[in-house]
C-alpha atoms as a PDB file:
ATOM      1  CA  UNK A   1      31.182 -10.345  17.160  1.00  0.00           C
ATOM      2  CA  UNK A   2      28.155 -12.274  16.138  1.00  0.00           C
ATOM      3  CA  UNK A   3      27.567 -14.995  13.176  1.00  0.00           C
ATOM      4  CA  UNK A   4      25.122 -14.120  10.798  1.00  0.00           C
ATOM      5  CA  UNK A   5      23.547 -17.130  11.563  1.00  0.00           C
ATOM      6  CA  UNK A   6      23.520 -15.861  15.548  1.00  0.00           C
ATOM      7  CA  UNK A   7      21.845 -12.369  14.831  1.00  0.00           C
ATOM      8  CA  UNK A   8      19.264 -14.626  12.503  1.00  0.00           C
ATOM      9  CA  UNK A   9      18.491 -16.801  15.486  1.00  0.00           C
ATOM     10  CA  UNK A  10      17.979 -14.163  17.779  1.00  0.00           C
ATOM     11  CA  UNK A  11      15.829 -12.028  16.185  1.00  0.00           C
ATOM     12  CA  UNK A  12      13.650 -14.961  14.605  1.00  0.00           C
ATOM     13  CA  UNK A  13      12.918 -15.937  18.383  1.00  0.00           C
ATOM     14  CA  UNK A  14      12.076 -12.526  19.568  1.00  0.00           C
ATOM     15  CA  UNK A  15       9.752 -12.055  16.374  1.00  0.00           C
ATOM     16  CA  UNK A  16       8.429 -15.843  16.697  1.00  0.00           C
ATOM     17  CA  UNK A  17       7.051 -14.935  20.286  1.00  0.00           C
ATOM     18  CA  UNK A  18       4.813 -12.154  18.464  1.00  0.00           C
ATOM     19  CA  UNK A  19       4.237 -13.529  14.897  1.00  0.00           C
ATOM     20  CA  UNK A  20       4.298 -17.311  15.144  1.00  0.00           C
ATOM     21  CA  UNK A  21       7.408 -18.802  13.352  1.00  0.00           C
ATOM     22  CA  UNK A  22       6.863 -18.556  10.004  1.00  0.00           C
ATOM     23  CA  UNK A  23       6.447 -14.918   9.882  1.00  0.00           C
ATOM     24  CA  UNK A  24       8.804 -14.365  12.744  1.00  0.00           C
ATOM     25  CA  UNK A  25      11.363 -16.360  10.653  1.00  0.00           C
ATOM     26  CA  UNK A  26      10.708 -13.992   7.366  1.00  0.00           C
ATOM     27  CA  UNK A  27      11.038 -10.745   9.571  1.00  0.00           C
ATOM     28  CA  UNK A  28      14.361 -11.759  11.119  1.00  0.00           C
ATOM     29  CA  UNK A  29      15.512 -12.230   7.719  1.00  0.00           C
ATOM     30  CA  UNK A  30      14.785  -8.967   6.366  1.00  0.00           C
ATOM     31  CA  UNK A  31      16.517  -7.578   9.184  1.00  0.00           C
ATOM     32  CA  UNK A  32      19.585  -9.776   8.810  1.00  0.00           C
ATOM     33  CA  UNK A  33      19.400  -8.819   5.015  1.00  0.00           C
ATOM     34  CA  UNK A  34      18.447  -4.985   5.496  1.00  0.00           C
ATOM     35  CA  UNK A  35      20.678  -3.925   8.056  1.00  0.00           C
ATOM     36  CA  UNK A  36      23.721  -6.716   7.462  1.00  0.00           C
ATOM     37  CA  UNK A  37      24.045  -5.251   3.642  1.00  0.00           C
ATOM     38  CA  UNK A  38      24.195  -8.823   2.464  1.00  0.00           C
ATOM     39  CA  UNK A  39      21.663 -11.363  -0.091  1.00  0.00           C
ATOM     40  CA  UNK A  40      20.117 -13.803   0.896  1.00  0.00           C
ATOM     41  CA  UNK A  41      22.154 -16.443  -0.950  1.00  0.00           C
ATOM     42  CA  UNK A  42      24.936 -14.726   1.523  1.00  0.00           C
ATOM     43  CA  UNK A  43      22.711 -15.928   4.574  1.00  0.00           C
ATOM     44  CA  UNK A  44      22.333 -19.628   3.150  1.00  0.00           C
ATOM     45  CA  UNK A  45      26.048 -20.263   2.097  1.00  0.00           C
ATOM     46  CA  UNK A  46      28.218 -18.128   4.794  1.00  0.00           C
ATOM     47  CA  UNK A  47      25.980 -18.115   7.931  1.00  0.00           C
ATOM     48  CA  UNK A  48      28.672 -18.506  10.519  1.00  0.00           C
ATOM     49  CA  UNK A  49      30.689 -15.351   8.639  1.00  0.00           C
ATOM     50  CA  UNK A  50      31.065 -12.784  11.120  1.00  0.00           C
ATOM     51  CA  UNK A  51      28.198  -9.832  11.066  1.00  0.00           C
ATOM     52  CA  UNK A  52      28.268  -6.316  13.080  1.00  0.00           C
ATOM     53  CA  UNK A  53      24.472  -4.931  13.363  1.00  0.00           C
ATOM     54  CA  UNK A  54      25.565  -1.648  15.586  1.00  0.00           C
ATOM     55  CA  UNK A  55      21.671  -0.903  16.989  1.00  0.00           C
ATOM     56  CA  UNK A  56      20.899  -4.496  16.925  1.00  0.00           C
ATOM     57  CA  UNK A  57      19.363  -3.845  20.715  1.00  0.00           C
ATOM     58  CA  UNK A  58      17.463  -0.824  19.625  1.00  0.00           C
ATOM     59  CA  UNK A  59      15.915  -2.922  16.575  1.00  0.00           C
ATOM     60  CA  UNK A  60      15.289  -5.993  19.236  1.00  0.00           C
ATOM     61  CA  UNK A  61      13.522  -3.094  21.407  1.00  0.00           C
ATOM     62  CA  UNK A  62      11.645  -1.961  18.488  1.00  0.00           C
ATOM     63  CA  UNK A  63      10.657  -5.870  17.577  1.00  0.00           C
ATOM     64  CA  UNK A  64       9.279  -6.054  21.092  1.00  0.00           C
ATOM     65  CA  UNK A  65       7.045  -3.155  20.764  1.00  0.00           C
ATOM     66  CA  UNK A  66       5.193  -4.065  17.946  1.00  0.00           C
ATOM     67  CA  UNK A  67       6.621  -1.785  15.341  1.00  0.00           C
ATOM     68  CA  UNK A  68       6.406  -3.373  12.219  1.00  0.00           C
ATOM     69  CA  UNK A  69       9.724  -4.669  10.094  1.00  0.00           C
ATOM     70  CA  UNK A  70       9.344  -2.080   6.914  1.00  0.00           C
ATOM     71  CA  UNK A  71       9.527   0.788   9.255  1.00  0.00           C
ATOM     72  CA  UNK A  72      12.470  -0.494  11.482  1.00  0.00           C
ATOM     73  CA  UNK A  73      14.115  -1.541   8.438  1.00  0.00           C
ATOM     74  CA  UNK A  74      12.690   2.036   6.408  1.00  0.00           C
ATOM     75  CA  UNK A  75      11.764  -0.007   3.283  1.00  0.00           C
ATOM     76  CA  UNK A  76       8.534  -2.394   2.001  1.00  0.00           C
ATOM     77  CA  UNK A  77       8.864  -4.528  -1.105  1.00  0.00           C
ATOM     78  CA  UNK A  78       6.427  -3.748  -3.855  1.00  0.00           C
ATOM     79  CA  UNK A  79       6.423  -4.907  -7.303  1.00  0.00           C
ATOM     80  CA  UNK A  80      10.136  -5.565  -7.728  1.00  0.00           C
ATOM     81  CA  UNK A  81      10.897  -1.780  -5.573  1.00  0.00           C
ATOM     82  CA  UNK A  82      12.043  -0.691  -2.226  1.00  0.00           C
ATOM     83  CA  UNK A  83       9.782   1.804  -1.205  1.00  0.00           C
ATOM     84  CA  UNK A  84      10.536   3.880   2.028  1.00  0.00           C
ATOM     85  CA  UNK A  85       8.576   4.013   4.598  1.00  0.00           C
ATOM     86  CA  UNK A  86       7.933   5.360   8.056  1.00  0.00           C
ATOM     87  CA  UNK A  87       5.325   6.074  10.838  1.00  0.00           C
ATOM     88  CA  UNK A  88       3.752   8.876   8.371  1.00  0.00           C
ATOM     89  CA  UNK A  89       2.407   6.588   5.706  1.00  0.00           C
ATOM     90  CA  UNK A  90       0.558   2.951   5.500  1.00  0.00           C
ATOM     91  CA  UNK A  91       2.960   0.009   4.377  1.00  0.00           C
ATOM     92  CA  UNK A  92       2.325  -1.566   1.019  1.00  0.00           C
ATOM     93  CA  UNK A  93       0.598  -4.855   1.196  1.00  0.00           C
ATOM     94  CA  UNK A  94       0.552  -7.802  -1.494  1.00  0.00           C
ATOM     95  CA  UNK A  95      -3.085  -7.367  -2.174  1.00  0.00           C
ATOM     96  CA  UNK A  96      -2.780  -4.065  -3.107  1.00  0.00           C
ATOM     97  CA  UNK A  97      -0.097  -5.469  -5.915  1.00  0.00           C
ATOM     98  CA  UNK A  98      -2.462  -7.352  -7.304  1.00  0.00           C
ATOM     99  CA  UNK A  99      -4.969  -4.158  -7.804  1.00  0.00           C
ATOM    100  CA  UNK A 100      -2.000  -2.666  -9.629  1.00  0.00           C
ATOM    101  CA  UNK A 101      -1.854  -6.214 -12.315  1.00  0.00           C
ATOM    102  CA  UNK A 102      -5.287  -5.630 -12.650  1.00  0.00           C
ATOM    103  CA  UNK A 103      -5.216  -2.127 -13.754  1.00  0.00           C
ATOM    104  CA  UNK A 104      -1.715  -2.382 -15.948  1.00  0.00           C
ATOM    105  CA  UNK A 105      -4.088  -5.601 -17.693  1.00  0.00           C
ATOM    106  CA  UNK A 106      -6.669  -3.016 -19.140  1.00  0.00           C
ATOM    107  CA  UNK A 107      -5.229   0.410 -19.023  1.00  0.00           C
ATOM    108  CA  UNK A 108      -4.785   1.822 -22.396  1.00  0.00           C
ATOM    109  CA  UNK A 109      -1.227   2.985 -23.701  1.00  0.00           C
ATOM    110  CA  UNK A 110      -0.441   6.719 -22.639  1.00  0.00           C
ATOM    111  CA  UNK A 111      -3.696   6.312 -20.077  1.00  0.00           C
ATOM    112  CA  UNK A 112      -4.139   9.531 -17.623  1.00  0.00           C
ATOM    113  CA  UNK A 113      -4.192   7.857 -14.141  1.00  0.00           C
ATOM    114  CA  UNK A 114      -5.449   9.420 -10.900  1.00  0.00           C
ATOM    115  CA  UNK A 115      -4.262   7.214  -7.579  1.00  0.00           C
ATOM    116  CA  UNK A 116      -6.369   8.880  -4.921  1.00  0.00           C
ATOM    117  CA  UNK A 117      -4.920   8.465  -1.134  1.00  0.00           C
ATOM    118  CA  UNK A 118      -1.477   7.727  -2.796  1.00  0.00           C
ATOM    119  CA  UNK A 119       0.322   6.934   0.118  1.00  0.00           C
ATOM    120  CA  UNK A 120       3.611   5.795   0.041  1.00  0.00           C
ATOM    121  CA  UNK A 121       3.123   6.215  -3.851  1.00  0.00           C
ATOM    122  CA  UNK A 122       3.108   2.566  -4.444  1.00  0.00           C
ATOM    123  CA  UNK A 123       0.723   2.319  -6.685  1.00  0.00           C
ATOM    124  CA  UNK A 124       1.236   5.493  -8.778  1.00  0.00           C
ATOM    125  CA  UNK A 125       4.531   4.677  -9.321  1.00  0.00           C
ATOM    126  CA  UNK A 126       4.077   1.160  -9.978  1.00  0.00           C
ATOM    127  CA  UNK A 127       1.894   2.104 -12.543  1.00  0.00           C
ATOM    128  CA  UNK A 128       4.075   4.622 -13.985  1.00  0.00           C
ATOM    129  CA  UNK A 129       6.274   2.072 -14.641  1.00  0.00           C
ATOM    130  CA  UNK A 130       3.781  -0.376 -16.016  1.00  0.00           C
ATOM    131  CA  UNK A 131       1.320   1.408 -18.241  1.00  0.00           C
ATOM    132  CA  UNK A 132       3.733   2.875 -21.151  1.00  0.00           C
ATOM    133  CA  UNK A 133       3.541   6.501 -22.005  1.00  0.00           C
ATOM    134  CA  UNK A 134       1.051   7.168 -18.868  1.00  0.00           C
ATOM    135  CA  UNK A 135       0.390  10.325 -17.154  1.00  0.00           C
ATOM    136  CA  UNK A 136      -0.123  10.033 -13.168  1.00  0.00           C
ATOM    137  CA  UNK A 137      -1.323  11.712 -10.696  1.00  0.00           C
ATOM    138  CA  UNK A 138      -0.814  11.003  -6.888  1.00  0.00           C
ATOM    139  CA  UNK A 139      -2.985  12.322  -4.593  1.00  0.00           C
ATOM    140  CA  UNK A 140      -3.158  12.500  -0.187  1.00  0.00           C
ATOM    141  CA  UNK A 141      -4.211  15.049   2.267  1.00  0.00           C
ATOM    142  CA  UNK A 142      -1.091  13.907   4.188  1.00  0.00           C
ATOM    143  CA  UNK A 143       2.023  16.322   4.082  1.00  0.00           C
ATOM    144  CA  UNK A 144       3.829  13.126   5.971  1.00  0.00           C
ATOM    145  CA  UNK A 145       2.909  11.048   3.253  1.00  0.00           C
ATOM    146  CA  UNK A 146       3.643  12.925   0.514  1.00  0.00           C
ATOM    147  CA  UNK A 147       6.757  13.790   1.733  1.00  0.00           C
ATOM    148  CA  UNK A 148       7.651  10.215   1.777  1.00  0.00           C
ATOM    149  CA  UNK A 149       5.605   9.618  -1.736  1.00  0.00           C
ATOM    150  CA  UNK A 150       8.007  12.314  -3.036  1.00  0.00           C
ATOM    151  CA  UNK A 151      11.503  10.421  -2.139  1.00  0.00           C
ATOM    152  CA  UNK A 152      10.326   7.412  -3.835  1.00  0.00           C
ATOM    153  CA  UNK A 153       8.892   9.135  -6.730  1.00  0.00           C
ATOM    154  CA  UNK A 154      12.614  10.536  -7.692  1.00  0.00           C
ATOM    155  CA  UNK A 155      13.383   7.002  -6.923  1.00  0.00           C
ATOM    156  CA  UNK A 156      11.585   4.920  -9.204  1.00  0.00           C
ATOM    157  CA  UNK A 157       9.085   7.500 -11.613  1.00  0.00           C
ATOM    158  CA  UNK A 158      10.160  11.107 -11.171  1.00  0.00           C
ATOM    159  CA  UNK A 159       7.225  11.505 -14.113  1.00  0.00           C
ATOM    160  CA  UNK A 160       4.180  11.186 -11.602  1.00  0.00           C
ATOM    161  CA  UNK A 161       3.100  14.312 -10.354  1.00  0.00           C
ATOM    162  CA  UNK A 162       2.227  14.476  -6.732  1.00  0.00           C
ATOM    163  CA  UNK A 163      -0.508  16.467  -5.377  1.00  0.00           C
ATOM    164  CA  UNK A 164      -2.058  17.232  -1.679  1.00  0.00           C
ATOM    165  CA  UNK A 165      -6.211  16.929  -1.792  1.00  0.00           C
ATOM    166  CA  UNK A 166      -8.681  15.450   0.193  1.00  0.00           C
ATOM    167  CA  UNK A 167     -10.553  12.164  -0.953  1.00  0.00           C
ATOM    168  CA  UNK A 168     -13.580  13.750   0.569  1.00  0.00           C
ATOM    169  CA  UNK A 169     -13.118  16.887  -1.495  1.00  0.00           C
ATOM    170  CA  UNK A 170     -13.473  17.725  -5.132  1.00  0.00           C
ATOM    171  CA  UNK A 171      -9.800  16.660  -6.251  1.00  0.00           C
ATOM    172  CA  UNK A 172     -11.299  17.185  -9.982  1.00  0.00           C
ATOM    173  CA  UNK A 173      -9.512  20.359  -9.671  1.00  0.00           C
ATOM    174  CA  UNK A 174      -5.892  19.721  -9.151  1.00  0.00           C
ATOM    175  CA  UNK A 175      -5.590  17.261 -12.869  1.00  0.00           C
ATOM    176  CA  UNK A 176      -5.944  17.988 -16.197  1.00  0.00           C
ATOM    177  CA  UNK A 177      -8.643  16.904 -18.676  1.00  0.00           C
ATOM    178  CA  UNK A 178     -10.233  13.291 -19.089  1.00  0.00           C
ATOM    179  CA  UNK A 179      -8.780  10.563 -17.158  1.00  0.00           C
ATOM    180  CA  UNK A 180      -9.084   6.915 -18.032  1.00  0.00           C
ATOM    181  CA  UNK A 181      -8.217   5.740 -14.848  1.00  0.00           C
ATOM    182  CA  UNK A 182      -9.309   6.572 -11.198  1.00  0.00           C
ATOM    183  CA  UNK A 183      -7.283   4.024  -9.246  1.00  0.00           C
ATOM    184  CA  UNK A 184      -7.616   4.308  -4.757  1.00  0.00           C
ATOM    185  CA  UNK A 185      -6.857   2.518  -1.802  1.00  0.00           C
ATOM    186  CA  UNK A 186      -8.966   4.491   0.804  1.00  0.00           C
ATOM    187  CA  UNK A 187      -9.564   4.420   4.706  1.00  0.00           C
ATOM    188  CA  UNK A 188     -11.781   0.979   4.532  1.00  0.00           C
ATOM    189  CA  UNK A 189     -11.866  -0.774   8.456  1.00  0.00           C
ATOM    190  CA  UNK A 190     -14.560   0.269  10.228  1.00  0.00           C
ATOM    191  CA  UNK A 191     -13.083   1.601  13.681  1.00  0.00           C
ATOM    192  CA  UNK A 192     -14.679  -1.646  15.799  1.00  0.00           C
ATOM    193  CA  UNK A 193     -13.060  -3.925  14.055  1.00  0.00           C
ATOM    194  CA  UNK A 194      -9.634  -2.156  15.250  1.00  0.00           C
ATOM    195  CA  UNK A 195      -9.502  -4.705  18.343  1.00  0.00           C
ATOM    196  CA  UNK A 196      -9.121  -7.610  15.912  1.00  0.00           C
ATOM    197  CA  UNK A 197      -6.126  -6.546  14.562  1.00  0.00           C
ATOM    198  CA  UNK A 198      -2.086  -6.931  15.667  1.00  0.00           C
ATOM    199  CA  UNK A 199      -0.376  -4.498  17.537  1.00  0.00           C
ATOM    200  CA  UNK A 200       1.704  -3.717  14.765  1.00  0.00           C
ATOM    201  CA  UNK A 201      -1.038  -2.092  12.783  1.00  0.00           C
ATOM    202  CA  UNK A 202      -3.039  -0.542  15.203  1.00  0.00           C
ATOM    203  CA  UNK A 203      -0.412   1.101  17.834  1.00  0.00           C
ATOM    204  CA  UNK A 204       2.010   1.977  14.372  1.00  0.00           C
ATOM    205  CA  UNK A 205       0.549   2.923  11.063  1.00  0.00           C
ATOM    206  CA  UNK A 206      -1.407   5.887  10.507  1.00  0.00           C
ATOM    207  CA  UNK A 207      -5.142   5.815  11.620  1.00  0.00           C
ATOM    208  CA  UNK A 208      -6.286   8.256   8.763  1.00  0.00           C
ATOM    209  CA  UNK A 209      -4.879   5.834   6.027  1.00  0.00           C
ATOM    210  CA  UNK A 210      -7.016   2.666   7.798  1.00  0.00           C
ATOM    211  CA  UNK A 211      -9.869   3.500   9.501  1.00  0.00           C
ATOM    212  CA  UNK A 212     -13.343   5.157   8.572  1.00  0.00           C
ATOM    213  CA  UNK A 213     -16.355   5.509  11.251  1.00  0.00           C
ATOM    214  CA  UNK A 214     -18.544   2.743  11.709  1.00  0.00           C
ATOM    215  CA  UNK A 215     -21.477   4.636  10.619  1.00  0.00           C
ATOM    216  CA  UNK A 216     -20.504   5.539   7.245  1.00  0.00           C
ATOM    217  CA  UNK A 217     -17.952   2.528   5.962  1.00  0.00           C
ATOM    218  CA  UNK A 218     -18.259   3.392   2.361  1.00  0.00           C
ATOM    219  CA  UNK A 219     -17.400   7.208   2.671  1.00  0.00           C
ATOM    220  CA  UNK A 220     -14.134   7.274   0.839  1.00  0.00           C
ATOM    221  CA  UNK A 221     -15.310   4.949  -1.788  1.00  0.00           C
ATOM    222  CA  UNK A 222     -18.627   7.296  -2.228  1.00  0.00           C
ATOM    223  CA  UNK A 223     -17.135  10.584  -2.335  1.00  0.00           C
ATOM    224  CA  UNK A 224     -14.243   9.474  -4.922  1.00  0.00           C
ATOM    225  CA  UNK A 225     -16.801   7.678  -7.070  1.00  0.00           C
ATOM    226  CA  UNK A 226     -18.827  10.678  -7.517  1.00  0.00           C
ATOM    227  CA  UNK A 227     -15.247  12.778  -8.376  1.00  0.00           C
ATOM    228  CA  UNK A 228     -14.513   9.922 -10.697  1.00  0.00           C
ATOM    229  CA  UNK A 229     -17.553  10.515 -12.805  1.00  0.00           C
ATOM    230  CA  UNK A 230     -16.934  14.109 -13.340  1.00  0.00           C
ATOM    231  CA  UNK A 231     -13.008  13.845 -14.729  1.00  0.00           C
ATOM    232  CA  UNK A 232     -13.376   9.870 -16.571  1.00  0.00           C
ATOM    233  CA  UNK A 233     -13.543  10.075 -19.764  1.00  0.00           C
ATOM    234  CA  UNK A 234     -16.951   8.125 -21.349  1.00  0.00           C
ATOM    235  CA  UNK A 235     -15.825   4.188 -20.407  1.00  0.00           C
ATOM    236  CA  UNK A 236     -13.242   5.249 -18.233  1.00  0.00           C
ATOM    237  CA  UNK A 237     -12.516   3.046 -15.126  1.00  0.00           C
ATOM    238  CA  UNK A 238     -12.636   3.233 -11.199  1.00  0.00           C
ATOM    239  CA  UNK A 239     -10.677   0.978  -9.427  1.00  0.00           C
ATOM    240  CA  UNK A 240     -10.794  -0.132  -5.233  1.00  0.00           C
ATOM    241  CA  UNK A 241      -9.218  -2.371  -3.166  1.00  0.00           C
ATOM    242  CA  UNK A 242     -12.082  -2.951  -0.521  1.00  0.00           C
ATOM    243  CA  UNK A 243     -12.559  -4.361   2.473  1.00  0.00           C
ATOM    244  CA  UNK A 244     -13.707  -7.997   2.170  1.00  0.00           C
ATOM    245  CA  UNK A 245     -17.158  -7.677   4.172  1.00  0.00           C
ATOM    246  CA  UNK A 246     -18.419  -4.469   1.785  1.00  0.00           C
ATOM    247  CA  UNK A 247     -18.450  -6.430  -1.351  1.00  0.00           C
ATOM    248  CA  UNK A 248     -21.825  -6.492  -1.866  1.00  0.00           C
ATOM    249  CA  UNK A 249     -22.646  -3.122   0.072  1.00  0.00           C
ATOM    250  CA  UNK A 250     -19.743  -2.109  -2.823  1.00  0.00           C
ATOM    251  CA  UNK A 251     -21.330  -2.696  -5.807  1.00  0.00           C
ATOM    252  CA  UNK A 252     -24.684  -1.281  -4.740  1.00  0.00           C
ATOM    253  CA  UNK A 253     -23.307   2.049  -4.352  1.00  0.00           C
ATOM    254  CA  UNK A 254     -21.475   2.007  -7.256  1.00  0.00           C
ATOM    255  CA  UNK A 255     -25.007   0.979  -9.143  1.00  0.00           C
ATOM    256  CA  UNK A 256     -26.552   3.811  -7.535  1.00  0.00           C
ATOM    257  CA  UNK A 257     -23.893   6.628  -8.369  1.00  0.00           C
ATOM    258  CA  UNK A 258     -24.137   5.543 -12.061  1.00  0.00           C
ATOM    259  CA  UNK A 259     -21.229   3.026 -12.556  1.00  0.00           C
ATOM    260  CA  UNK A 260     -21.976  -0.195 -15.257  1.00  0.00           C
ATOM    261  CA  UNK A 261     -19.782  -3.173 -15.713  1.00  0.00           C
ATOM    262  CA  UNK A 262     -19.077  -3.576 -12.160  1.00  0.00           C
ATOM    263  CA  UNK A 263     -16.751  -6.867 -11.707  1.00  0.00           C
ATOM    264  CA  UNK A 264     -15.225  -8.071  -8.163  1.00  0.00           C
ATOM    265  CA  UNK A 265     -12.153  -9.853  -8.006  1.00  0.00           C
ATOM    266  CA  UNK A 266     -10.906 -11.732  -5.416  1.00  0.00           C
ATOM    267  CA  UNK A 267      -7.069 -12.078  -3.747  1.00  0.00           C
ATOM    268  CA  UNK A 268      -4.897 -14.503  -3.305  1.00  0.00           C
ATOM    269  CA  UNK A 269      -6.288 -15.285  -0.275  1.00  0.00           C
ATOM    270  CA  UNK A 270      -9.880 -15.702  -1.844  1.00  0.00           C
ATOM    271  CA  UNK A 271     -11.107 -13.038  -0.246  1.00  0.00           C
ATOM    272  CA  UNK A 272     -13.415 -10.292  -2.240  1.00  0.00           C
ATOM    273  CA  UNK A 273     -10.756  -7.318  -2.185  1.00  0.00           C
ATOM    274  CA  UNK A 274     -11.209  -5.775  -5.712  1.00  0.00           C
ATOM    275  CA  UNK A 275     -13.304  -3.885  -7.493  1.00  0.00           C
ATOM    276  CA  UNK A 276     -13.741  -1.994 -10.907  1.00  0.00           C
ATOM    277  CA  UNK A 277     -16.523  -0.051 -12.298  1.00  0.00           C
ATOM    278  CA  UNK A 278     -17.334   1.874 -15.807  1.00  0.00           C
ATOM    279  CA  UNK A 279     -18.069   5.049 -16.706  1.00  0.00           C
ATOM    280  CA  UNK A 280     -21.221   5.076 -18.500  1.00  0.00           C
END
């Protein structure tokens, strides 16, 4: 049987050929960590203590075609949870954590919050947790992903209701009254710019939760703004986590659907990623 320090090795050099080292080296350790049962103080101070990974060829296998760690592994990290995941839904990124700070920063106590393509339920439920006394809504067209939103829900916030809807619909039917917060991470990457992106992304997560035609980038963003309007309450707040090269194209819509107090934020990576806008 094989060290923990051997099954770390291994699969850091069959991840380092497709990631680069650094990330390769933080995706063999999840596995180690994941599938081994063990912390990773357990990694640093017994490495050469024996560990048994039964599919560890499958999961090499896996690593080799691309598929990304949180869905070999089932879960993604996101503010302080382990979320499951799969095929069906898009994995929780960082960025998308700091959307959620932004939004916990402002929203009132007991705020009615609509997350609109919930996903994985990420941000609903991180919310939940945040904003005390809060009703919220989760909404996806995606039976996969609600499915999945649903397990994690009776996880971590079994108070956020979970509906199916379409983004491109009127979803100002399935809540109740005034909300103070429309929160969404929609379909953003316009369908060329699929060819600059890993193998991981493009050949494994879903294609309705990433990409939107190049002729109409801002469709998601439009059609829930002009939902937003009709169920915020008077200086309620839209929130988006945008694609970085729509900032500007961003706020102009928002201006011209009615919206005031528009601010963008960037990330962590300074890119312009944010956005939030005010009901009138």
């Amino acid at each position: 049987m094989a060290t923990r320090r051997e099954i770390f090795l291994q699969l850091r050099d069959v991840a380092s050929e497709l990631y680069g080292e650094d990330e390769g080296r933080q995706i063999a350790e999840m596995i180690v960590l994941a599938k081994g049962g063990i912390s990773r103080n357990d990694l640093l101070v017994e490495p050469n203590k024996e560990l048994e990974i039964n599919d560890i060829d499958r999961i090499i296998a896996e690593l080799r075609e691309w598929r990304p760690v949180q869905y070999i592994i089932g879960v993604a990290s996101f503010d302080d949870m382990d979320l499951e995941v799969s095929e069906g839904v898009l994995i929780p990124r960082p960025e998308t954590e700091e959307l959620v700070e932004w939004v916990t920063s402002e929203a009132p106590h007991g705020a009615k919050i609509v997350d609109v393509c919930t996903g994985s339920g990420c941000i609903a439920i991180a919310l939940s947790r945040r904003v005390k006394s809060s009703r919220v809504w989760g909404i996806d067209i995606s039976q996969d992903a609600l499915a999945i939103a649903r397990r994690n829900v009776a996880k971590y916030a079994p108070s956020v209701e979970l509906v199916e809807g379409d983004a491109l619909g009127d979803f100002s039917q399935l809540i109740d009254g005034e909300i103070d917060v429309v929160v969404s991470n929609p379909p953003y990457i316009p369908k060329s710019d699929s060819k600059l992106m890993r193998r991981n992304v493009t050949e494994h997560e879903p294609e309705i939760a990433l990409f939107v035609e190049d002729s109409d980038p801002l469709l998601f963003y439009r059609s829930i703004a002009r939902t937003a309007l009709r169920v915020l309450r008077s200086g309620g707040k839209l929130y988006f986590e945008i694609y970085e090269n729509f900032a500007t194209e961003m706020v102009d819509m928002l201006t011209t659907e009615g919206y005031s107090n528009i601010v963008v934020r960037e990330d962590f990576r300074a890119k312009q990623r944010m956005v939030c806008a005010e009901k009138r």
